[in-house]
ModelCIF file with pLDDT and N, C-alpha, C, O atoms, coordinates in Angstrom:
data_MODEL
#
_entry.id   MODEL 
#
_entity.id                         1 
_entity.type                       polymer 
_entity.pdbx_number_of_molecules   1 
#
_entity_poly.entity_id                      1 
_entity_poly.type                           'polypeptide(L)' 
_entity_poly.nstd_linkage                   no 
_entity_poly.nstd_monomer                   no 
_entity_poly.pdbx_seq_one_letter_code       
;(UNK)(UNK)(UNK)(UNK)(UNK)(UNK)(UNK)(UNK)(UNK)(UNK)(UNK)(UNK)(UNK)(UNK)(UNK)(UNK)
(UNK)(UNK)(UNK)(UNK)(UNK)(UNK)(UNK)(UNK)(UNK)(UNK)(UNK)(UNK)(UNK)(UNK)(UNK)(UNK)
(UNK)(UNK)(UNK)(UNK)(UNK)(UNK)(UNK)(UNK)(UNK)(UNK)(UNK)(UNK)(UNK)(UNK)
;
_entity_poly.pdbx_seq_one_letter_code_can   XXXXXXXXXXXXXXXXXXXXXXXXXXXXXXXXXXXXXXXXXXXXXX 
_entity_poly.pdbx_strand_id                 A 
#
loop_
_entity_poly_seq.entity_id 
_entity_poly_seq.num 
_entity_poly_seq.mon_id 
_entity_poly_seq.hetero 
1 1  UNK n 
1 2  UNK n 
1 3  UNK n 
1 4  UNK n 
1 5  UNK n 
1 6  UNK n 
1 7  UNK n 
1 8  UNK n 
1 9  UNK n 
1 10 UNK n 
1 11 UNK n 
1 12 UNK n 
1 13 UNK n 
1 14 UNK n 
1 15 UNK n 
1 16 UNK n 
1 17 UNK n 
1 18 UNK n 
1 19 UNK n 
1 20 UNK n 
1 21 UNK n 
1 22 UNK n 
1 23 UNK n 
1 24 UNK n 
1 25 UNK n 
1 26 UNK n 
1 27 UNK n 
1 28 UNK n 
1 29 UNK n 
1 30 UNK n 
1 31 UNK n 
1 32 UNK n 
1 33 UNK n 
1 34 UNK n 
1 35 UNK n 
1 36 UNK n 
1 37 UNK n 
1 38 UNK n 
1 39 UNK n 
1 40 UNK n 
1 41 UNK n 
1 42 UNK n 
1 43 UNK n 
1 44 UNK n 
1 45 UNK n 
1 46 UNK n 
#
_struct_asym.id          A 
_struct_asym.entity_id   1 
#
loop_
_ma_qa_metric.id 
_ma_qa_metric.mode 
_ma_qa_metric.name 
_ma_qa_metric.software_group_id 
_ma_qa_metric.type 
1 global pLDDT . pLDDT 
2 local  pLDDT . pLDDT 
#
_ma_qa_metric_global.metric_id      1 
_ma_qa_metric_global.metric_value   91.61 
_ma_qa_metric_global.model_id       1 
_ma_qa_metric_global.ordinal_id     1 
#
loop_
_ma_qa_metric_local.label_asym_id 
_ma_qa_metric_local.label_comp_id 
_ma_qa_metric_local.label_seq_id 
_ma_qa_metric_local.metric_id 
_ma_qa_metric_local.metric_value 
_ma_qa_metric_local.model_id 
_ma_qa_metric_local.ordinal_id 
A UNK 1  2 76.00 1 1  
A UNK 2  2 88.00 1 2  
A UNK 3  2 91.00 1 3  
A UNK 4  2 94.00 1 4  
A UNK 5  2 96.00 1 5  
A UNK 6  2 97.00 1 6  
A UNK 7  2 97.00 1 7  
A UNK 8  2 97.00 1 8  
A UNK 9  2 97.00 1 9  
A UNK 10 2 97.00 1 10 
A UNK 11 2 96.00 1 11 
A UNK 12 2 95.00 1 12 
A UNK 13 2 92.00 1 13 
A UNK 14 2 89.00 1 14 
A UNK 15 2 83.00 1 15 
A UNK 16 2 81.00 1 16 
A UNK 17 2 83.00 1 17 
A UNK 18 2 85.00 1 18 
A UNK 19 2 87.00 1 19 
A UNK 20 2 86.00 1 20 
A UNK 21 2 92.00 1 21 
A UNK 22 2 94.00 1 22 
A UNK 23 2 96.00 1 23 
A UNK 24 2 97.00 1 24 
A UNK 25 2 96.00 1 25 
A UNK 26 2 97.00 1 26 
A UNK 27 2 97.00 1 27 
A UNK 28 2 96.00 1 28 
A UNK 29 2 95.00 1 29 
A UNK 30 2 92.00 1 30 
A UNK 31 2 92.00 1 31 
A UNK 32 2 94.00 1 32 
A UNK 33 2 92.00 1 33 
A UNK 34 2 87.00 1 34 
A UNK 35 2 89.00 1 35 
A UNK 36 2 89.00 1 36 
A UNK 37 2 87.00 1 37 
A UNK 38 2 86.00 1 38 
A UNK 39 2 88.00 1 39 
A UNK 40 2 90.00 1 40 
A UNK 41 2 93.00 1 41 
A UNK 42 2 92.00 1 42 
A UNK 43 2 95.00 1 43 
A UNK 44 2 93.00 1 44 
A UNK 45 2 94.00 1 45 
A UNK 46 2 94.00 1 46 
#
loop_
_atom_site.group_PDB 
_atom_site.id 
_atom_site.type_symbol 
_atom_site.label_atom_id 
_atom_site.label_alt_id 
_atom_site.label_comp_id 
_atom_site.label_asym_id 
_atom_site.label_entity_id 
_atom_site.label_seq_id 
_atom_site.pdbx_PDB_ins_code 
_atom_site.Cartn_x 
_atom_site.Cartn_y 
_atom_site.Cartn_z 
_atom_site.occupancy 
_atom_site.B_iso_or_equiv 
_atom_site.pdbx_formal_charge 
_atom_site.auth_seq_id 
_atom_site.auth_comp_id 
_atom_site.auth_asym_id 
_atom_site.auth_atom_id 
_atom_site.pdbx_PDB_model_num 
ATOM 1   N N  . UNK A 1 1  ? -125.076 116.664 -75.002 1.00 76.00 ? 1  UNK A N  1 
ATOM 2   C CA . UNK A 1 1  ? -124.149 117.637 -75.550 1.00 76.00 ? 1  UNK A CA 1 
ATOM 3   C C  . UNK A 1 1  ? -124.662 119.046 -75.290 1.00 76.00 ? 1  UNK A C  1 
ATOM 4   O O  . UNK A 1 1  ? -125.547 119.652 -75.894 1.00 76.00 ? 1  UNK A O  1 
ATOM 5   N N  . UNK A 1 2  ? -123.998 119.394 -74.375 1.00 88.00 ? 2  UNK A N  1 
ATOM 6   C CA . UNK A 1 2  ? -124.344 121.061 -74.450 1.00 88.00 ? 2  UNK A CA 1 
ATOM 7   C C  . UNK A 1 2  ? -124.680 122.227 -75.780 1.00 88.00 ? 2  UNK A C  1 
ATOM 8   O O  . UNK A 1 2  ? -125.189 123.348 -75.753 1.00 88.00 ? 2  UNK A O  1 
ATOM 9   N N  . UNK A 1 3  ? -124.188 121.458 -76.810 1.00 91.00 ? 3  UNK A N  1 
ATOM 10  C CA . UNK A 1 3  ? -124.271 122.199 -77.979 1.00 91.00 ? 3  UNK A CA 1 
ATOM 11  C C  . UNK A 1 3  ? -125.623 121.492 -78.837 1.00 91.00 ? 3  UNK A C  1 
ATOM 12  O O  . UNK A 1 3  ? -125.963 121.693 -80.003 1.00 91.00 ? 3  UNK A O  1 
ATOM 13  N N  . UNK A 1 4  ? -126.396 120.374 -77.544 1.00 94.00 ? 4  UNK A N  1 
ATOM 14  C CA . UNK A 1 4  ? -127.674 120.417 -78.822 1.00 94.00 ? 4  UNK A CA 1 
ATOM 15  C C  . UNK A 1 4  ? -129.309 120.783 -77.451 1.00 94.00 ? 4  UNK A C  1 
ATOM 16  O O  . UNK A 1 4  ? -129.451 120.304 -76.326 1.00 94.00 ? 4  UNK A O  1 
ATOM 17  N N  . UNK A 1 5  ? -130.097 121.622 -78.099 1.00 96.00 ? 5  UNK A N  1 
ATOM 18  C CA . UNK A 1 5  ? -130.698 122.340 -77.256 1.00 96.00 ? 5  UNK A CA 1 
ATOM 19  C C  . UNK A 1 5  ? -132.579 121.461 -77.838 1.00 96.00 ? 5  UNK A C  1 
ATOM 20  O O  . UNK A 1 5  ? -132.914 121.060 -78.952 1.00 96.00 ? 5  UNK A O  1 
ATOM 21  N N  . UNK A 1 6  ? -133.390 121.470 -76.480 1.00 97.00 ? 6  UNK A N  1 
ATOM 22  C CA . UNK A 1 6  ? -134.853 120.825 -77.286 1.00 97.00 ? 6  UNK A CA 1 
ATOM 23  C C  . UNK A 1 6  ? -135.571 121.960 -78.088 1.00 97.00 ? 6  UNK A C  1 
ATOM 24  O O  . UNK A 1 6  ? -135.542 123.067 -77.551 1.00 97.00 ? 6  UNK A O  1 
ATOM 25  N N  . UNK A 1 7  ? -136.187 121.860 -79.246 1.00 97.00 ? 7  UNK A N  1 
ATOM 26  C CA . UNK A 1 7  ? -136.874 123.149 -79.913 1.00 97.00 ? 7  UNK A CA 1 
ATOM 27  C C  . UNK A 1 7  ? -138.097 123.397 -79.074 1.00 97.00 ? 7  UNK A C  1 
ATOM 28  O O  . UNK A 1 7  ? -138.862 122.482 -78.770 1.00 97.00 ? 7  UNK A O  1 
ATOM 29  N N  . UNK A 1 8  ? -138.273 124.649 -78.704 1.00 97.00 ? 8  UNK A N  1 
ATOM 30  C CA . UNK A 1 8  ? -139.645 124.927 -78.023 1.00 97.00 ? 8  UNK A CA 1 
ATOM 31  C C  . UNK A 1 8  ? -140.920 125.905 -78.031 1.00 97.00 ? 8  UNK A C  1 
ATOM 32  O O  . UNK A 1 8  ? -140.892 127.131 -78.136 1.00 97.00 ? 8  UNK A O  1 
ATOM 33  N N  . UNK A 1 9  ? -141.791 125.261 -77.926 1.00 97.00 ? 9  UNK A N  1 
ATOM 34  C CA . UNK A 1 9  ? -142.767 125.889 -78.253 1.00 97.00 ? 9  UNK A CA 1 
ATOM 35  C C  . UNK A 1 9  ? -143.500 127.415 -76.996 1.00 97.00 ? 9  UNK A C  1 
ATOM 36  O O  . UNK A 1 9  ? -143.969 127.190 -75.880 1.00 97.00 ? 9  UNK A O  1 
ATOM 37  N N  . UNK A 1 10 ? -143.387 128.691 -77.579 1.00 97.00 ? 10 UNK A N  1 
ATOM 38  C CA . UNK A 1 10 ? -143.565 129.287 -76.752 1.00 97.00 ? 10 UNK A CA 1 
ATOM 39  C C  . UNK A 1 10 ? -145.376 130.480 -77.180 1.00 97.00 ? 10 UNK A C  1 
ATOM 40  O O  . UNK A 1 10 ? -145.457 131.385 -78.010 1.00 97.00 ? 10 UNK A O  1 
ATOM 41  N N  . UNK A 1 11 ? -146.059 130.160 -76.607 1.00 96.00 ? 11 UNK A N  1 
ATOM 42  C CA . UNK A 1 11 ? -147.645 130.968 -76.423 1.00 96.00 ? 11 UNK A CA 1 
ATOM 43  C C  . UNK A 1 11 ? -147.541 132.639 -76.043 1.00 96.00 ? 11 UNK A C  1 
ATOM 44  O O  . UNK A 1 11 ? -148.110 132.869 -74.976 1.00 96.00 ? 11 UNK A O  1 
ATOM 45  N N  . UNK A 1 12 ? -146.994 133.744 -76.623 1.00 95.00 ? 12 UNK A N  1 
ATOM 46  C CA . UNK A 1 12 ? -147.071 134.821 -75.945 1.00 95.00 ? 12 UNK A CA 1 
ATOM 47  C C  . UNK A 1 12 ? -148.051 135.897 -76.633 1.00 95.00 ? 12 UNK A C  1 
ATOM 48  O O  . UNK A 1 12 ? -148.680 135.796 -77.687 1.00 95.00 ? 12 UNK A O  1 
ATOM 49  N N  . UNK A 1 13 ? -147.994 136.835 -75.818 1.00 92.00 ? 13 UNK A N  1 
ATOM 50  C CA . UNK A 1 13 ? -148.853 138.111 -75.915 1.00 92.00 ? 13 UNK A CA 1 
ATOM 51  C C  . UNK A 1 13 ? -148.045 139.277 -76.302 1.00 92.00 ? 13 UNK A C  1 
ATOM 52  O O  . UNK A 1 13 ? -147.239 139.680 -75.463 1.00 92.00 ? 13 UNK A O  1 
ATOM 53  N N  . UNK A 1 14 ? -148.114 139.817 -77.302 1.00 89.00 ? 14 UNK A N  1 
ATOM 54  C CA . UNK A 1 14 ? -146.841 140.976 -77.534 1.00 89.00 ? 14 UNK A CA 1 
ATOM 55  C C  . UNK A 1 14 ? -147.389 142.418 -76.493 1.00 89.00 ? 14 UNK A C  1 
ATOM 56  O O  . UNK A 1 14 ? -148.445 142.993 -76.230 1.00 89.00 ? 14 UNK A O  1 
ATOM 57  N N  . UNK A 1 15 ? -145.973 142.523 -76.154 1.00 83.00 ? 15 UNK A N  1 
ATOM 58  C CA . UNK A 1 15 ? -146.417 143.909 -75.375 1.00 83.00 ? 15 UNK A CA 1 
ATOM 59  C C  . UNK A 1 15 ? -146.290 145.291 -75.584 1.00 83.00 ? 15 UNK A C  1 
ATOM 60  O O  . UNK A 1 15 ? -145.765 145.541 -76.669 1.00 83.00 ? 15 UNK A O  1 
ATOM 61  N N  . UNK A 1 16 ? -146.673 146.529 -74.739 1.00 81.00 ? 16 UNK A N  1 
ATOM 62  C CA . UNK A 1 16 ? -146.922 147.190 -75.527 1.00 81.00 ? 16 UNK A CA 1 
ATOM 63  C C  . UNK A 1 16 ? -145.829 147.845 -75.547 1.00 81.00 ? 16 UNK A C  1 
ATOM 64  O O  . UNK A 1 16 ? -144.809 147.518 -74.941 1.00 81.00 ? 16 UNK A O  1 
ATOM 65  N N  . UNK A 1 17 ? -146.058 149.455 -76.703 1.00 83.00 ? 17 UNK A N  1 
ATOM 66  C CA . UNK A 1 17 ? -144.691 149.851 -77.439 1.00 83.00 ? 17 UNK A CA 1 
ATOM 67  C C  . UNK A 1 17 ? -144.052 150.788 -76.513 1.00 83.00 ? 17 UNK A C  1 
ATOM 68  O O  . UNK A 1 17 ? -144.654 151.307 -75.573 1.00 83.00 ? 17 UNK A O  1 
ATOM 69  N N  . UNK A 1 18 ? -142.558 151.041 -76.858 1.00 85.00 ? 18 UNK A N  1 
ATOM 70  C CA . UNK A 1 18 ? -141.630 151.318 -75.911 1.00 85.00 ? 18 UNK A CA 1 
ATOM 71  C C  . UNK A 1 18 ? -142.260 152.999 -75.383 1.00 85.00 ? 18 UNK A C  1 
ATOM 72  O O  . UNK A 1 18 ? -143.089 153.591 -76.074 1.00 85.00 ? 18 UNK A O  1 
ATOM 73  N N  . UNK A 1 19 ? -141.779 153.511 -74.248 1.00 87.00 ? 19 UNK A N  1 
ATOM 74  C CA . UNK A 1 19 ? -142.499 154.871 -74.280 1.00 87.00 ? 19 UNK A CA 1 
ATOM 75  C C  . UNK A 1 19 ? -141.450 155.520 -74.812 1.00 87.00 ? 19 UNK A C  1 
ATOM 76  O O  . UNK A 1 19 ? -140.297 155.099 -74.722 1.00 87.00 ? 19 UNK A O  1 
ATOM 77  N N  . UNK A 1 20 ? -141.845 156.785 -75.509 1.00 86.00 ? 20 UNK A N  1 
ATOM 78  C CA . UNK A 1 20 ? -141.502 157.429 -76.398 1.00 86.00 ? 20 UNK A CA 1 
ATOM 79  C C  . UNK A 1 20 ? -141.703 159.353 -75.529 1.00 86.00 ? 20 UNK A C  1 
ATOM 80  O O  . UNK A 1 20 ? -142.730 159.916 -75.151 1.00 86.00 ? 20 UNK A O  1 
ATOM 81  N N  . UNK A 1 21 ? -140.485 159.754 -75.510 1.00 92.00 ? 21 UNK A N  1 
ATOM 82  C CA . UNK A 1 21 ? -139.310 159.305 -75.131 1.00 92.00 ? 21 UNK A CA 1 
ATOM 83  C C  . UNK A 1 21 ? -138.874 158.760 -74.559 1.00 92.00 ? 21 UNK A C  1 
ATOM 84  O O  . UNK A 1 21 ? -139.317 159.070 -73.453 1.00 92.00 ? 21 UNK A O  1 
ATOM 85  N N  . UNK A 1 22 ? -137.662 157.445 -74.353 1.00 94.00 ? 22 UNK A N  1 
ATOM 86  C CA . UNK A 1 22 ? -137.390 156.620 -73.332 1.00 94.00 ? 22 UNK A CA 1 
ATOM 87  C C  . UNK A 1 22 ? -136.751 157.315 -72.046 1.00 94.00 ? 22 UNK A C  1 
ATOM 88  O O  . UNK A 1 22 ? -136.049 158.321 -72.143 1.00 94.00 ? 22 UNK A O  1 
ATOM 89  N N  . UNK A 1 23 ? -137.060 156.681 -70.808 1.00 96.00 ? 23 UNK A N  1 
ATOM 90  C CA . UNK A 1 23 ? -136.398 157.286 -69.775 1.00 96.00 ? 23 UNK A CA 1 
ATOM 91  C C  . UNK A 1 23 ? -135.154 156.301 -68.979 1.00 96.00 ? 23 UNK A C  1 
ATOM 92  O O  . UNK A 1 23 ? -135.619 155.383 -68.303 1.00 96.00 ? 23 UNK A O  1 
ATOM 93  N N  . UNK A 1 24 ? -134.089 156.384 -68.998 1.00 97.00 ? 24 UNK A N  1 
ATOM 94  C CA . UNK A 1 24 ? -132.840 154.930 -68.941 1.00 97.00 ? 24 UNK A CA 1 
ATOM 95  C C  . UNK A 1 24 ? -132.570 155.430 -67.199 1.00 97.00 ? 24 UNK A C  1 
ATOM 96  O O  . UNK A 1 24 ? -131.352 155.515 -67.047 1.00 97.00 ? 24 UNK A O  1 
ATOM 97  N N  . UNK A 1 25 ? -133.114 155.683 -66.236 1.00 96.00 ? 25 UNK A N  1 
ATOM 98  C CA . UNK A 1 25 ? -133.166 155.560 -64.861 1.00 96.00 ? 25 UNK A CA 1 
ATOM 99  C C  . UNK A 1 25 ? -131.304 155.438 -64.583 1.00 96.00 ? 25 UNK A C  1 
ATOM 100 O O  . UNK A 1 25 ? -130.547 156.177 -65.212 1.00 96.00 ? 25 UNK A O  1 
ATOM 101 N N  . UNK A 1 26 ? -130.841 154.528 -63.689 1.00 97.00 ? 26 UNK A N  1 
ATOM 102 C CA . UNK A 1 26 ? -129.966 154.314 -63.174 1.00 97.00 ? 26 UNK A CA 1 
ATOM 103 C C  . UNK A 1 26 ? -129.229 153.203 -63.064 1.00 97.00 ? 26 UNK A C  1 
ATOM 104 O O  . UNK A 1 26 ? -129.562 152.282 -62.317 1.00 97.00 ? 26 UNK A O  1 
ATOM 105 N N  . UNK A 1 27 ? -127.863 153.178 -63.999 1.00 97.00 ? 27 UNK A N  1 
ATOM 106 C CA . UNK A 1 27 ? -127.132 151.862 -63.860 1.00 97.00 ? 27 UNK A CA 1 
ATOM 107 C C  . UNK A 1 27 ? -126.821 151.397 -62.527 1.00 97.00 ? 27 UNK A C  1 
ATOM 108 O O  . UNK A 1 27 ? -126.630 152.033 -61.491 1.00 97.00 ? 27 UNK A O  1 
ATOM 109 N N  . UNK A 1 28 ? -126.807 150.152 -62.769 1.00 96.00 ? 28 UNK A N  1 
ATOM 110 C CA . UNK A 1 28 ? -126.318 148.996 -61.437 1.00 96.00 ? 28 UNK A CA 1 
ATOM 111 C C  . UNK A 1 28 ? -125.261 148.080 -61.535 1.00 96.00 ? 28 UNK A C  1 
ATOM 112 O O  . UNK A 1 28 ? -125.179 147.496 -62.615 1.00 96.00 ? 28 UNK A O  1 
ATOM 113 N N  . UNK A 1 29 ? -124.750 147.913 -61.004 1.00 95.00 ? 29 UNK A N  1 
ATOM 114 C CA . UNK A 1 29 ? -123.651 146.491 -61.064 1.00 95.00 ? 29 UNK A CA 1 
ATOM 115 C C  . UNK A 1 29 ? -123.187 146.107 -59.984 1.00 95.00 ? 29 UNK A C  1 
ATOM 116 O O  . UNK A 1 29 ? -122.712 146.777 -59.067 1.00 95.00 ? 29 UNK A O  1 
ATOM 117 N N  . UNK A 1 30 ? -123.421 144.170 -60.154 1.00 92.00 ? 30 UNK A N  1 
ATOM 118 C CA . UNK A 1 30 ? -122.529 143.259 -59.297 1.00 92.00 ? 30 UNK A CA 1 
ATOM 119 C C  . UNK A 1 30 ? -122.093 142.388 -59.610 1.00 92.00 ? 30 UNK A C  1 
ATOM 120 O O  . UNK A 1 30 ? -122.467 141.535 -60.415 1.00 92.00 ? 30 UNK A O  1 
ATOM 121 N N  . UNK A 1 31 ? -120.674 142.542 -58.625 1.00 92.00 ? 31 UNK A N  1 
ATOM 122 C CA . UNK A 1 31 ? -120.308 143.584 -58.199 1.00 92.00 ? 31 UNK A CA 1 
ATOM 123 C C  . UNK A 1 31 ? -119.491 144.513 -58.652 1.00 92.00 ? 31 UNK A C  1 
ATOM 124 O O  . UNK A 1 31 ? -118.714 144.471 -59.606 1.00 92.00 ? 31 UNK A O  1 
ATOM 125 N N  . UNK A 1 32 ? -119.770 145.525 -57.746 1.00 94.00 ? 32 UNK A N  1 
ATOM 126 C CA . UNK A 1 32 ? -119.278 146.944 -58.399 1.00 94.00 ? 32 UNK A CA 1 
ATOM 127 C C  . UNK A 1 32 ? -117.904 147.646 -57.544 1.00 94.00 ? 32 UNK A C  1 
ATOM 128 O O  . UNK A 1 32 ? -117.549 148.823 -57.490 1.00 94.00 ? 32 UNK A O  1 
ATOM 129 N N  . UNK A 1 33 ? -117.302 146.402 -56.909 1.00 92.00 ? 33 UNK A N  1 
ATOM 130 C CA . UNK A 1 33 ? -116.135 146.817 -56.219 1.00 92.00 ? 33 UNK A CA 1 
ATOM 131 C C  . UNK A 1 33 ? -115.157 145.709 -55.624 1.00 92.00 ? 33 UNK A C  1 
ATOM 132 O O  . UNK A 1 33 ? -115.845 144.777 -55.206 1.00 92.00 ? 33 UNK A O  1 
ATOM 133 N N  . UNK A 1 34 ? -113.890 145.495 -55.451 1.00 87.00 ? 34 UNK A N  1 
ATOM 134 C CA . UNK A 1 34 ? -113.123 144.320 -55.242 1.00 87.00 ? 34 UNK A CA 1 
ATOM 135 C C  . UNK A 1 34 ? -112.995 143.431 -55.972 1.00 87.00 ? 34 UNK A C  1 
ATOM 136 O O  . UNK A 1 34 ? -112.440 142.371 -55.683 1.00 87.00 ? 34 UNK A O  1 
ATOM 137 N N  . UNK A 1 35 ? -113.606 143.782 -57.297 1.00 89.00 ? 35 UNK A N  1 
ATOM 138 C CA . UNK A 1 35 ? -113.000 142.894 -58.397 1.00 89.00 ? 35 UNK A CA 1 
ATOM 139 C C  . UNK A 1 35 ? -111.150 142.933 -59.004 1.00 89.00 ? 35 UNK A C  1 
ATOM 140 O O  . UNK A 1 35 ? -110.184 143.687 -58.892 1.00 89.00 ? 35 UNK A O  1 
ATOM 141 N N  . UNK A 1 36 ? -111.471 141.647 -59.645 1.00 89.00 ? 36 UNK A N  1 
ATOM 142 C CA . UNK A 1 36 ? -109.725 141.323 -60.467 1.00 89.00 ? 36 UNK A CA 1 
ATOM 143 C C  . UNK A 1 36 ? -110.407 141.180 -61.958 1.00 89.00 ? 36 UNK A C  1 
ATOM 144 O O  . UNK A 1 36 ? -111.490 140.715 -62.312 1.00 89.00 ? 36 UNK A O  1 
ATOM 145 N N  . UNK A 1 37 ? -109.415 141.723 -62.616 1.00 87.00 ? 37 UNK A N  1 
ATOM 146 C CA . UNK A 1 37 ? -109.480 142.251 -64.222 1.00 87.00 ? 37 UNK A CA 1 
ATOM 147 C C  . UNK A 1 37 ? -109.730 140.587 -64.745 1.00 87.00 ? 37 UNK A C  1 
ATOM 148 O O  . UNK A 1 37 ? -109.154 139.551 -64.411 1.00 87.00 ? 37 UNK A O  1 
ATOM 149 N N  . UNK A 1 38 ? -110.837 140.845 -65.699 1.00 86.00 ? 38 UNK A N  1 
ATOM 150 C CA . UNK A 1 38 ? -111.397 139.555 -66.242 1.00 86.00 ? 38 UNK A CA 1 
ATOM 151 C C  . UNK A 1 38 ? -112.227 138.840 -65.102 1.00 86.00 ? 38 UNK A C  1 
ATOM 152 O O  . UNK A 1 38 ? -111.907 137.655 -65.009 1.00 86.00 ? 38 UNK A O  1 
ATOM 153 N N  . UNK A 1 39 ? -113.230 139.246 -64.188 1.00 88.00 ? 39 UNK A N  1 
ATOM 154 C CA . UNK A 1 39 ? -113.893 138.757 -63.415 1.00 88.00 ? 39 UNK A CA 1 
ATOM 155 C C  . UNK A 1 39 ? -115.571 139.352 -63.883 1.00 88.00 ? 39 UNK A C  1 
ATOM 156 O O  . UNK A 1 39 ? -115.824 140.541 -63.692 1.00 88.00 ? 39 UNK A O  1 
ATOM 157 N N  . UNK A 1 40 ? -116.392 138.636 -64.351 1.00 90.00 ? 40 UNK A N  1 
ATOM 158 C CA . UNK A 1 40 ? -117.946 138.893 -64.643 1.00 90.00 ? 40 UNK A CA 1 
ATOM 159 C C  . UNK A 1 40 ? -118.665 140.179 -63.723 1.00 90.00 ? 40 UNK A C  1 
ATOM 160 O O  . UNK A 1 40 ? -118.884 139.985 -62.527 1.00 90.00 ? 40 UNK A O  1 
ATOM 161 N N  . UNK A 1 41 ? -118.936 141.207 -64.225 1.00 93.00 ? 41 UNK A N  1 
ATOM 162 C CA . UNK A 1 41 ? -119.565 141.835 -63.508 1.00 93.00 ? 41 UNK A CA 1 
ATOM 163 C C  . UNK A 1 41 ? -121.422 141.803 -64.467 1.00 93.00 ? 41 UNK A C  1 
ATOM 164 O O  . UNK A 1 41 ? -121.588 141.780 -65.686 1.00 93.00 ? 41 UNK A O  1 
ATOM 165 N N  . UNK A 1 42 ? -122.524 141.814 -63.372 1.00 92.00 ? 42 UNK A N  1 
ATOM 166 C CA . UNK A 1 42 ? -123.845 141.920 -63.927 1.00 92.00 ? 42 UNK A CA 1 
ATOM 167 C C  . UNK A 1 42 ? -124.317 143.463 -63.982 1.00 92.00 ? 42 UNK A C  1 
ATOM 168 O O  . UNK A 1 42 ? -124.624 144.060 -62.950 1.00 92.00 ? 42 UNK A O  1 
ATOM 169 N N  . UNK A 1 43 ? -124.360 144.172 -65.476 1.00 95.00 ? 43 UNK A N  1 
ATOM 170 C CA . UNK A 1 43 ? -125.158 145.479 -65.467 1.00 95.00 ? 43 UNK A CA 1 
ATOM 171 C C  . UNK A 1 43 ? -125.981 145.674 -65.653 1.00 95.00 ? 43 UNK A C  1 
ATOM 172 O O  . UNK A 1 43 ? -126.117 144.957 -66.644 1.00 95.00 ? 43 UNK A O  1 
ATOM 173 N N  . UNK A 1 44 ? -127.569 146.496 -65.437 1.00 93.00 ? 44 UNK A N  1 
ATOM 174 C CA . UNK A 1 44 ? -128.915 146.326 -65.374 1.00 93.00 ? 44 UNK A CA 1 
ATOM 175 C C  . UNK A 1 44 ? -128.891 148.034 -64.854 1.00 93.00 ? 44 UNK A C  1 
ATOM 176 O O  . UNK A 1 44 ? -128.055 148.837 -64.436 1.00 93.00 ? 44 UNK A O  1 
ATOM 177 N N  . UNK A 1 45 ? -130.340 148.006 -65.165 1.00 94.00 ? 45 UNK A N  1 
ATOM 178 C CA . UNK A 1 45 ? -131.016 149.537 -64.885 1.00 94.00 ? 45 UNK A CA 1 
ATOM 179 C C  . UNK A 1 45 ? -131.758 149.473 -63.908 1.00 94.00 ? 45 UNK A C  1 
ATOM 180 O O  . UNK A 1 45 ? -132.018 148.334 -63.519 1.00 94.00 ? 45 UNK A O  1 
ATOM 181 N N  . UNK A 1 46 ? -132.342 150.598 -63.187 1.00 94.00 ? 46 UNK A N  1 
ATOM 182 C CA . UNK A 1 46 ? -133.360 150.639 -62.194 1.00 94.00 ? 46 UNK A CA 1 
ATOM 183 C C  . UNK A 1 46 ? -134.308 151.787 -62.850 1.00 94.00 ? 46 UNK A C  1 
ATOM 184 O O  . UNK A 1 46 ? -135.342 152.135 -62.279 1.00 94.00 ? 46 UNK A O  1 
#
């Protein structure tokens, strides 16, 4: 069933704190042209 997931165990290292002031670079998306309304586009920073 897609709706039942295994519980898991995860070991991490916390990292460090955000820089202060943040700097938000340059949006991205794909794709970012020849789309139809209601089609997934992926947005992310550089």
């Amino acid at each position: 069933t897609p709706a039942i997931r295994p519980r898991i165990v995860i070991n991490f290292v916390p990292g460090s704190p955000c820089t202060f002031p943040p700097a938000a670079g340059t949006s991205t998306a794909s794709p970012s042209s020849g789309l139809c309304v209601g089609q997934s586009i992926t947005l992310d920073l550089s």
